[in-house]
Protein backbone atom coordinates (compact mmCIF):
# COMPACT_ATOMS: atom_id res chain seq x y z
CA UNK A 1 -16.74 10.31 29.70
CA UNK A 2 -19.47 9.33 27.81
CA UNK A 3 -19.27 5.30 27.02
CA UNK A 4 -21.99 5.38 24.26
CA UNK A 5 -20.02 6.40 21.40
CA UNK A 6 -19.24 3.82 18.28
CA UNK A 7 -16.36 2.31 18.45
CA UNK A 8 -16.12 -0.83 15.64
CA UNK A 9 -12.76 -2.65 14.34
CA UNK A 10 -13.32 -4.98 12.39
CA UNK A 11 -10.74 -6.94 9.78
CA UNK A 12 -11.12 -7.96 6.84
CA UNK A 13 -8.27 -10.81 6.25
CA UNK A 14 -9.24 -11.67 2.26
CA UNK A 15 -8.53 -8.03 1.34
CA UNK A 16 -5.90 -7.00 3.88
CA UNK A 17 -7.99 -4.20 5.42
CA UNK A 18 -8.87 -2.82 8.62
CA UNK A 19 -11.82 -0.67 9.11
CA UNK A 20 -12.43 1.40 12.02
CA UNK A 21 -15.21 3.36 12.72
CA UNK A 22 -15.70 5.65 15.99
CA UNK A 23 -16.98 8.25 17.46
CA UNK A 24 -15.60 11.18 19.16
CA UNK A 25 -16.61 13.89 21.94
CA UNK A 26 -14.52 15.99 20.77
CA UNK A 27 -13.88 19.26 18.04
CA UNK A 28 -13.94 17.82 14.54
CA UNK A 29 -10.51 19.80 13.59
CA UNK A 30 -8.84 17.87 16.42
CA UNK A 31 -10.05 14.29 15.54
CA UNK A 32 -9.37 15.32 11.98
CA UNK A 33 -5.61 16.08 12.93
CA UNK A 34 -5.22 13.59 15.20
CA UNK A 35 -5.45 10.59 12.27
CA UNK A 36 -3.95 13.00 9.52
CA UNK A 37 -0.96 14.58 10.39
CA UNK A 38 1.58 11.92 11.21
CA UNK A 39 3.06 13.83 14.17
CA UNK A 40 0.33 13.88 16.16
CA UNK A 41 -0.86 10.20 15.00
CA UNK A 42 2.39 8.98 16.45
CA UNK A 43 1.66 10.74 19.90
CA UNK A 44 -1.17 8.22 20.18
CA UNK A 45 -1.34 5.20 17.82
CA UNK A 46 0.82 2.44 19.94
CA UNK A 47 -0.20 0.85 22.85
CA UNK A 48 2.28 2.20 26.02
CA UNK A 49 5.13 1.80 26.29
CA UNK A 50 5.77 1.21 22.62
CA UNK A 51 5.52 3.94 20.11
CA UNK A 52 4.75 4.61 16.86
CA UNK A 53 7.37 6.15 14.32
CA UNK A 54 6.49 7.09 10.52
CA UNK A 55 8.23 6.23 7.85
CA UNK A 56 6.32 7.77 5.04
CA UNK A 57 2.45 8.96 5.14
CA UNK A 58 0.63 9.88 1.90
CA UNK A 59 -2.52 10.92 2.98
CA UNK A 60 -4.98 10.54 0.39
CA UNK A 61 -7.25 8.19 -1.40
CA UNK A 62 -5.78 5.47 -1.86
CA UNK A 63 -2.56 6.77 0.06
CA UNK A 64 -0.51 5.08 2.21
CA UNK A 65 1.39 4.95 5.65
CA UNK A 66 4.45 2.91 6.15
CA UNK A 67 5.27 3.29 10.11
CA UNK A 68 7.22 0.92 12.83
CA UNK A 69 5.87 -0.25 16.08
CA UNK A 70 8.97 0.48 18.63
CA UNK A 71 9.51 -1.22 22.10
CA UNK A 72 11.42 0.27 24.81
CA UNK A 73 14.34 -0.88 23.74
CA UNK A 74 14.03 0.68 20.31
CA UNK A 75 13.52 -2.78 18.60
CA UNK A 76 11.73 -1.40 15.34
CA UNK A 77 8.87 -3.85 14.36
């Protein structure tokens, strides 16, 4: 595993935003899948043991997702 790769979060509380920037060892296609098609971004995106569940995902400039954080005990947050 290679521990030198980017990985900044940082948030941006005036304007609401979150901006992550990282880097990968792995095949563009797959990173690029893995953050744009929502069911493999729910595979990964929560912490364990919650999961993530989209609601709606409009991937585009601009676009928007609207997904719930959900505990083990299906609490939707």
């Amino acid at each position: 595993m290679n521990n030198n790769l980017l990985f900044d979060f940082t948030v941006e509380k005036s304007t609401k935003t979150v901006i992550i920037n990282r880097e990968f060892a792995a095949e563009i296609t797959l990173v690029w899948d893995a953050f744009t098609k929502q069911e493999i971004l729910d595979q990964w995106w929560a912490p364990k043991p919650w999961e993530s569940k989209t609601k709606f995902m409009d991937f585009k400039v601009g676009g928007k997702r609207f997904y719930a954080m959900v505990n083990p005990e299906g609490d939707e947050h």
